[in-house]
PDB file of N, CA and C in Angstrom:
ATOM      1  N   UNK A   1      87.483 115.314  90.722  1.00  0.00           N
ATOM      2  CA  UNK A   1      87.235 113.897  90.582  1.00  0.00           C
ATOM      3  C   UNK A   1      88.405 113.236  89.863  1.00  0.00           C
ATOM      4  N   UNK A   2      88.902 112.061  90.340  1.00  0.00           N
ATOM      5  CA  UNK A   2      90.118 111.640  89.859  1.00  0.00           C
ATOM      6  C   UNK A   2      89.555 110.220  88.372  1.00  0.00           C
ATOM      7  N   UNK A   3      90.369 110.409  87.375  1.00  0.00           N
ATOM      8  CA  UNK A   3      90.263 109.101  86.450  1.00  0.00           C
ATOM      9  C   UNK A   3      90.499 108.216  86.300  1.00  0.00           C
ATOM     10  N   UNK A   4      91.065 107.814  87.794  1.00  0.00           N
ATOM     11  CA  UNK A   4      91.586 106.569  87.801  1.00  0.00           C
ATOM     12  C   UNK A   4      90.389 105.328  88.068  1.00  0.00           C
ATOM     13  N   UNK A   5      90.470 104.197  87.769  1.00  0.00           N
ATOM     14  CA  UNK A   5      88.970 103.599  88.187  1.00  0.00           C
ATOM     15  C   UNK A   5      88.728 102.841  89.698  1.00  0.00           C
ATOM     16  N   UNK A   6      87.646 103.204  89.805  1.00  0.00           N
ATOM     17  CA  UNK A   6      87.431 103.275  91.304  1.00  0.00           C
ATOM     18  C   UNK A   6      87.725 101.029  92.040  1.00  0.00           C
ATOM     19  N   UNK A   7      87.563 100.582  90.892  1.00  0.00           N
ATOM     20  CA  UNK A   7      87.651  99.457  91.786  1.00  0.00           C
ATOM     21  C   UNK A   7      89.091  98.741  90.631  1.00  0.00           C
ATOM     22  N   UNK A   8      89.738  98.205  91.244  1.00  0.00           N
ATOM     23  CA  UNK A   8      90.969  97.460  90.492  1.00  0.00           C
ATOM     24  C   UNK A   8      91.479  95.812  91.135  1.00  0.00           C
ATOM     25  N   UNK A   9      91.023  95.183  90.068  1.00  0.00           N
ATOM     26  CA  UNK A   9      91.350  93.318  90.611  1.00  0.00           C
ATOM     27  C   UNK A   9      92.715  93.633  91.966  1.00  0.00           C
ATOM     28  N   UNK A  10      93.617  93.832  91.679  1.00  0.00           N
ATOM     29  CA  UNK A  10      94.830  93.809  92.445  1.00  0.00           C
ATOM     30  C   UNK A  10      94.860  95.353  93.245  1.00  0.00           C
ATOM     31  N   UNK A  11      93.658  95.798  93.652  1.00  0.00           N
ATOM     32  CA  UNK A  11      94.064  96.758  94.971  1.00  0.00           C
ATOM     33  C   UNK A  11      94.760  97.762  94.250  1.00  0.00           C
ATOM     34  N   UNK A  12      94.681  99.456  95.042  1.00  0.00           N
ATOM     35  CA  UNK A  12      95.111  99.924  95.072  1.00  0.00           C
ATOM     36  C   UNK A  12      96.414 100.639  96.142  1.00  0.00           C
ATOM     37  N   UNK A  13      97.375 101.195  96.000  1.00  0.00           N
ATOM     38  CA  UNK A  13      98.338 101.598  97.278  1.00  0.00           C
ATOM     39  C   UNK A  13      96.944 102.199  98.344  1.00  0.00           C
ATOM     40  N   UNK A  14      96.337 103.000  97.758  1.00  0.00           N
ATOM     41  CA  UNK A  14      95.701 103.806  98.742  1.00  0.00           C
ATOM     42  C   UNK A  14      94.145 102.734  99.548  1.00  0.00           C
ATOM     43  N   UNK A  15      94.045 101.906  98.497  1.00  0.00           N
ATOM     44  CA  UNK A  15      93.065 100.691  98.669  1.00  0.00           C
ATOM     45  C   UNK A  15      93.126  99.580  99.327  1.00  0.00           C
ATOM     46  N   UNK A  16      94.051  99.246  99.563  1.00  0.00           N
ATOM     47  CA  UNK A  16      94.189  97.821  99.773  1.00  0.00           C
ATOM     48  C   UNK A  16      93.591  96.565 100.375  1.00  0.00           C
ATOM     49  N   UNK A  17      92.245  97.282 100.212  1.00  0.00           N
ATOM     50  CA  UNK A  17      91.580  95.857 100.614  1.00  0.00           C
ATOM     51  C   UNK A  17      90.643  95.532  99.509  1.00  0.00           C
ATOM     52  N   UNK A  18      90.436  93.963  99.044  1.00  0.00           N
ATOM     53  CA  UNK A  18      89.786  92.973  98.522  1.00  0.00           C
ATOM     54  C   UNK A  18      88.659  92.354  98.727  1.00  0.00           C
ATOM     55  N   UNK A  19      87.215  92.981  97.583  1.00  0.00           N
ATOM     56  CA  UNK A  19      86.242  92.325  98.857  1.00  0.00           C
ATOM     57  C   UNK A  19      86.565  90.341  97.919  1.00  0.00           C
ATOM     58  N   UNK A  20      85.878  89.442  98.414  1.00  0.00           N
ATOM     59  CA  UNK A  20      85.862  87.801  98.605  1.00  0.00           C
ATOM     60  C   UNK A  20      86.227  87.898  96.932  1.00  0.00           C
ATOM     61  N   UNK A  21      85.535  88.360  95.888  1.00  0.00           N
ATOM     62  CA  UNK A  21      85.690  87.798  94.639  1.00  0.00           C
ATOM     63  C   UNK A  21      87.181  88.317  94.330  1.00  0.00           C
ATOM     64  N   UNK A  22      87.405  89.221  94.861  1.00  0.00           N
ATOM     65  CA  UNK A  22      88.918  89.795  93.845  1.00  0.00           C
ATOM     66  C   UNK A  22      89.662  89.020  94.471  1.00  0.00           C
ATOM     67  N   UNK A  23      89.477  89.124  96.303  1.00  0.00           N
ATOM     68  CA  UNK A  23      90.505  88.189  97.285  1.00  0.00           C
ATOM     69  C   UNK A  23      90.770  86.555  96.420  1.00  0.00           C
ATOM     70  N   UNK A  24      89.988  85.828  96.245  1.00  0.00           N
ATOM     71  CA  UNK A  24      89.455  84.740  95.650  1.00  0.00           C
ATOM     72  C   UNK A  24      90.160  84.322  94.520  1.00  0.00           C
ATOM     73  N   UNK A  25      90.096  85.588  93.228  1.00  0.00           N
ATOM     74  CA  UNK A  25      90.783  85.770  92.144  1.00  0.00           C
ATOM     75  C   UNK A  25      92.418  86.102  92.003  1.00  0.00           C
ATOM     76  N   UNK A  26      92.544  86.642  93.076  1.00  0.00           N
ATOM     77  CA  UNK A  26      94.453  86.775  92.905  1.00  0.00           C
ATOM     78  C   UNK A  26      94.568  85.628  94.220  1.00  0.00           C
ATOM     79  N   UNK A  27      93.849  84.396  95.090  1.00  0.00           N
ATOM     80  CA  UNK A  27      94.429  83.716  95.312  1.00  0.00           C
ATOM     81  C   UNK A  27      94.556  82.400  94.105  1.00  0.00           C
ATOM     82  N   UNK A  28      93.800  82.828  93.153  1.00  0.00           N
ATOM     83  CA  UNK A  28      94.040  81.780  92.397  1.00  0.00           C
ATOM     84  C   UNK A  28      92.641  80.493  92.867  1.00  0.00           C
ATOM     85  N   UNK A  29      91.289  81.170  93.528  1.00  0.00           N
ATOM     86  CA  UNK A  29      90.728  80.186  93.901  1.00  0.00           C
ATOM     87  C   UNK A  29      89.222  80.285  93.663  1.00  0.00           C
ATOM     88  N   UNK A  30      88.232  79.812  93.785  1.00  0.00           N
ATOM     89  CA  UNK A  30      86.968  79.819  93.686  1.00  0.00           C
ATOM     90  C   UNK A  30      86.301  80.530  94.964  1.00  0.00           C
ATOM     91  N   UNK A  31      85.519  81.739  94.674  1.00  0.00           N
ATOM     92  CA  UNK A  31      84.917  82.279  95.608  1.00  0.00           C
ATOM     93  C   UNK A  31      84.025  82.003  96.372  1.00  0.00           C
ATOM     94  N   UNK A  32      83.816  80.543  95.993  1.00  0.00           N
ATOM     95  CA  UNK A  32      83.160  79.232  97.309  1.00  0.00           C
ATOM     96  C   UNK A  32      84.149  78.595  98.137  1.00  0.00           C
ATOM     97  N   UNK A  33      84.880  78.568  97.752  1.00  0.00           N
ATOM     98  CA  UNK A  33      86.247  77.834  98.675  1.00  0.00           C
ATOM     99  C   UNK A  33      86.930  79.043  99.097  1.00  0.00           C
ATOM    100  N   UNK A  34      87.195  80.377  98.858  1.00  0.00           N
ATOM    101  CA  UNK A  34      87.559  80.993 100.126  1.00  0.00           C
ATOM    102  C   UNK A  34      86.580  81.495 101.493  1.00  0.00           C
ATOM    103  N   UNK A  35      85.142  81.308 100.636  1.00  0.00           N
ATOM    104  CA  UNK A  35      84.014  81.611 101.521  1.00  0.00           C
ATOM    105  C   UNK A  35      84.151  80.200 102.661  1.00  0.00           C
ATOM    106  N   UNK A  36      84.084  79.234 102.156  1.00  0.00           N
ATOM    107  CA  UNK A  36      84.075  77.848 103.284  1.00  0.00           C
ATOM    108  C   UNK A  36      85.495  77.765 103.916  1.00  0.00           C
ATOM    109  N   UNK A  37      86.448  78.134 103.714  1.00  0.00           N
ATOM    110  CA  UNK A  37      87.554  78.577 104.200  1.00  0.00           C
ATOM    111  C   UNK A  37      87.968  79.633 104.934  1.00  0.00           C
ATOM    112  N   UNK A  38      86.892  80.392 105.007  1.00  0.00           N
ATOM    113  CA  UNK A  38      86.816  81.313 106.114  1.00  0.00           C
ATOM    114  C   UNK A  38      85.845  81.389 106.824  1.00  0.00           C
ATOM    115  N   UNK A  39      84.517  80.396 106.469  1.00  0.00           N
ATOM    116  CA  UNK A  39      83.951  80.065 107.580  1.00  0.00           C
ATOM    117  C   UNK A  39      84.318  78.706 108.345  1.00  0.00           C
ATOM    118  N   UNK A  40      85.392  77.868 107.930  1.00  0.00           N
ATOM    119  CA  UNK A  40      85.978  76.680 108.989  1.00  0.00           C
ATOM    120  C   UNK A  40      87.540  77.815 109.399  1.00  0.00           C
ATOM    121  N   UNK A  41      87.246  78.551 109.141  1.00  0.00           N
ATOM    122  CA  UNK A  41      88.479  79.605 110.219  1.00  0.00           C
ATOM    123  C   UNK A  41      89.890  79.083 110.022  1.00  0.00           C
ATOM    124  N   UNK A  42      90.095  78.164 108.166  1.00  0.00           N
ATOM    125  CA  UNK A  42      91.313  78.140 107.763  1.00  0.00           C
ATOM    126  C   UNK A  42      91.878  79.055 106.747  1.00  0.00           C
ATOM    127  N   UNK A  43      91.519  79.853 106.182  1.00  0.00           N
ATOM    128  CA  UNK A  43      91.578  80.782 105.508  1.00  0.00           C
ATOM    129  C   UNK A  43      92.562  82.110 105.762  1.00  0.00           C
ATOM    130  N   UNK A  44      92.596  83.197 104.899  1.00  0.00           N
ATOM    131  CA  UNK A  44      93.161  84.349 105.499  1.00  0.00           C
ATOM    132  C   UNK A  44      92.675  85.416 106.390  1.00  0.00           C
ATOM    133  N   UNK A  45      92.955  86.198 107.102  1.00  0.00           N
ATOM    134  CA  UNK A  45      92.298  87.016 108.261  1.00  0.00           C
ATOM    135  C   UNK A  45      91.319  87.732 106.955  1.00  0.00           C
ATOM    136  N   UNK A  46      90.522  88.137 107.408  1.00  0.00           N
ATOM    137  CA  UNK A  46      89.465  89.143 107.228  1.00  0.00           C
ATOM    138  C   UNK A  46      88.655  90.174 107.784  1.00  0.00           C
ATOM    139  N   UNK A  47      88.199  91.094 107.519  1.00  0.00           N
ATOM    140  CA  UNK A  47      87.587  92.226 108.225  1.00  0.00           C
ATOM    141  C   UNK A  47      86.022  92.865 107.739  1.00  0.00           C
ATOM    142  N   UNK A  48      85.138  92.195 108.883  1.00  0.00           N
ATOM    143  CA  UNK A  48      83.861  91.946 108.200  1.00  0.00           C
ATOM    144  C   UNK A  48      83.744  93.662 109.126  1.00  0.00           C
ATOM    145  N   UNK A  49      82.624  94.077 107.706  1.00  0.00           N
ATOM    146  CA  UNK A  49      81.923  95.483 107.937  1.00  0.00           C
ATOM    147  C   UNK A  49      80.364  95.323 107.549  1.00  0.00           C
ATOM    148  N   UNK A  50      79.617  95.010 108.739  1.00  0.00           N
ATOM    149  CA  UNK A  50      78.098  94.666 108.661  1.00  0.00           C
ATOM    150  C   UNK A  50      78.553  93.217 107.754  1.00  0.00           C
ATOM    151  N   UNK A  51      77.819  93.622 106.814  1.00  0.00           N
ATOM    152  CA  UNK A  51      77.531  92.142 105.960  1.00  0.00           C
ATOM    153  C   UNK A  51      78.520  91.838 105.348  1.00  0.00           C
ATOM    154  N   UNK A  52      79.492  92.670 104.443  1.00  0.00           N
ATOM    155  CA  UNK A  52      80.702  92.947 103.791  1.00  0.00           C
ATOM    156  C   UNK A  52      81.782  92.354 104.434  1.00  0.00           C
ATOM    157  N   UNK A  53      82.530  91.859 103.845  1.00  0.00           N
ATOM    158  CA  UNK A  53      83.689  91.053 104.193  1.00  0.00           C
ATOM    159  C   UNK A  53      85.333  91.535 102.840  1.00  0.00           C
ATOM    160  N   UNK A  54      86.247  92.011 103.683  1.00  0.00           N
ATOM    161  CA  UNK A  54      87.250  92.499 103.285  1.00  0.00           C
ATOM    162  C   UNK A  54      88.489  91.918 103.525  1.00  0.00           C
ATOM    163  N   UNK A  55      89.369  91.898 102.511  1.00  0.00           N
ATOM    164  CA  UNK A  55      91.189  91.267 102.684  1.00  0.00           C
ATOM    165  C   UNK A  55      91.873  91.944 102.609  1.00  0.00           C
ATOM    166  N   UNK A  56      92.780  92.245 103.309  1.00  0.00           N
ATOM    167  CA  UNK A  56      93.964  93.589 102.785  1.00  0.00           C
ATOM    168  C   UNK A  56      95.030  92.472 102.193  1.00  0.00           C
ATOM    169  N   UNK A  57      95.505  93.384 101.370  1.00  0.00           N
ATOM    170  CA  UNK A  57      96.492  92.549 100.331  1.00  0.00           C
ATOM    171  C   UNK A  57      97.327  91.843 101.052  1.00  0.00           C
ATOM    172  N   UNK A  58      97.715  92.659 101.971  1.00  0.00           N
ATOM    173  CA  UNK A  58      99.076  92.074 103.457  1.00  0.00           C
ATOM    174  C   UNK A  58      98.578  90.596 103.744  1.00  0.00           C
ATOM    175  N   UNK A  59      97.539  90.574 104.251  1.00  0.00           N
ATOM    176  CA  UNK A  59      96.885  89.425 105.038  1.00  0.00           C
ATOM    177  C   UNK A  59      97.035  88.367 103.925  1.00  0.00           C
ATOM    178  N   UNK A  60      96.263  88.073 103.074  1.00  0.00           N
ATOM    179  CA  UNK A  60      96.712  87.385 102.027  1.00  0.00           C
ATOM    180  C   UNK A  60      97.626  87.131 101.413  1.00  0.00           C
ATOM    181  N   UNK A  61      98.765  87.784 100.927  1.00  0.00           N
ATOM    182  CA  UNK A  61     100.065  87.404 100.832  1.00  0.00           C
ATOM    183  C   UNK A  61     100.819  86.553 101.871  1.00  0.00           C
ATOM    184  N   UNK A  62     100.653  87.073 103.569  1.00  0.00           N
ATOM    185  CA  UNK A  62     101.250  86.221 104.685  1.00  0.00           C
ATOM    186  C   UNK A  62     100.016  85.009 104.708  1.00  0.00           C
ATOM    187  N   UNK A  63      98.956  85.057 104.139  1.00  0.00           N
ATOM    188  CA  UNK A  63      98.488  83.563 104.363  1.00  0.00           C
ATOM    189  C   UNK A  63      98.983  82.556 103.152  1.00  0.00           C
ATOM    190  N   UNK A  64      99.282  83.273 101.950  1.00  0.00           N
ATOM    191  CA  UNK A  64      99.722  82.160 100.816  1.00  0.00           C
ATOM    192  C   UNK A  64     101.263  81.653 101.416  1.00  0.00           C
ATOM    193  N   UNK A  65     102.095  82.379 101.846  1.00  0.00           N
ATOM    194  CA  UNK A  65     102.825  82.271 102.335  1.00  0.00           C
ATOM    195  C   UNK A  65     103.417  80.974 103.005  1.00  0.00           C
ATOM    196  N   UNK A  66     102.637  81.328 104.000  1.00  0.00           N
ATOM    197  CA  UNK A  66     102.477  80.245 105.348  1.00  0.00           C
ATOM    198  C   UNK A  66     102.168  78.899 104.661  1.00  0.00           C
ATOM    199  N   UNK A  67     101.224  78.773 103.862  1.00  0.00           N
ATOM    200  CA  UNK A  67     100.463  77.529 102.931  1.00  0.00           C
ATOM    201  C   UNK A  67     101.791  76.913 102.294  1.00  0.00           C
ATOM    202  N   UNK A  68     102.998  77.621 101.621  1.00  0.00           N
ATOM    203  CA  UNK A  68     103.086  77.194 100.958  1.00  0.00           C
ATOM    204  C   UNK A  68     103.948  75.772 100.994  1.00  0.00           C
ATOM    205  N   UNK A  69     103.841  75.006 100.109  1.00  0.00           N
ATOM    206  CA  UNK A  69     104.940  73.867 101.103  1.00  0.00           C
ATOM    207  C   UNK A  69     104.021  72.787 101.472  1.00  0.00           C
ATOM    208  N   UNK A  70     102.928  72.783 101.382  1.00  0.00           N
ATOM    209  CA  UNK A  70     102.140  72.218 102.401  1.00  0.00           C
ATOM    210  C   UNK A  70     101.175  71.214 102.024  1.00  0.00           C
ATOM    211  N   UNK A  71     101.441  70.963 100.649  1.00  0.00           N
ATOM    212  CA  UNK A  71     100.516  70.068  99.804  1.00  0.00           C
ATOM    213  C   UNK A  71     101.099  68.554 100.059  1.00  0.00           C
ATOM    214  N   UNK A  72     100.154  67.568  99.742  1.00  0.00           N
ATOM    215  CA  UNK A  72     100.631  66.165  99.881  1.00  0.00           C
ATOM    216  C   UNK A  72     102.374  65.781  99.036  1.00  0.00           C
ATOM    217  N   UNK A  73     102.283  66.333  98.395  1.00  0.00           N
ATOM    218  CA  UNK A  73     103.444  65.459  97.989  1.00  0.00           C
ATOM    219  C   UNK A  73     104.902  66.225  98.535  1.00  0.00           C
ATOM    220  N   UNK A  74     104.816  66.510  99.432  1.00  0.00           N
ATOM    221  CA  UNK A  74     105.618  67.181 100.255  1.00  0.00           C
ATOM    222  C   UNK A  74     106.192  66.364 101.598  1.00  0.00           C
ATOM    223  N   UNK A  75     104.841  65.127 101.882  1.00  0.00           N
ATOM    224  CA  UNK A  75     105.911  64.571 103.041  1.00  0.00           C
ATOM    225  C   UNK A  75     106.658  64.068 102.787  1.00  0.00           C
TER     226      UNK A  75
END
């Protein structure tokens, strides 16, 4: 059995997926607004398992990404 702890805010190499609250928490956002943000299908990809809903770190990084730039005081 290993001592490392089984769940970690920022993913593990061997882990890398995020269920909504951690995803939520390293985007810097409320885990109601990435939930309504991924049900109006603007959000980051996700990978639902039955009820469970998952982020791999990848996906989220290329969605902050893409965002960024993109706020009003930008035009």
């Amino acid at each position: 059995m290993s001592d490392r702890p089984r769940h970690h805010a920022g993913g593990h190499a061997d882990r890398p997926y995020l269920n909504t609250r951690q995803a939520a928490h390293r985007l810097g956002m409320t885990v109601r607004h990435l939930e309504r943000m991924r049900s109006n299908g603007t959000g980051p990809r996700f990978r639902r398992h039955g009820r469970l809903v998952f982020y791999h770190i990848d996906d989220l990084e290329a969605w902050s990404l893409s965002t960024a730039g993109h706020g009003t005081s930008d035009a």
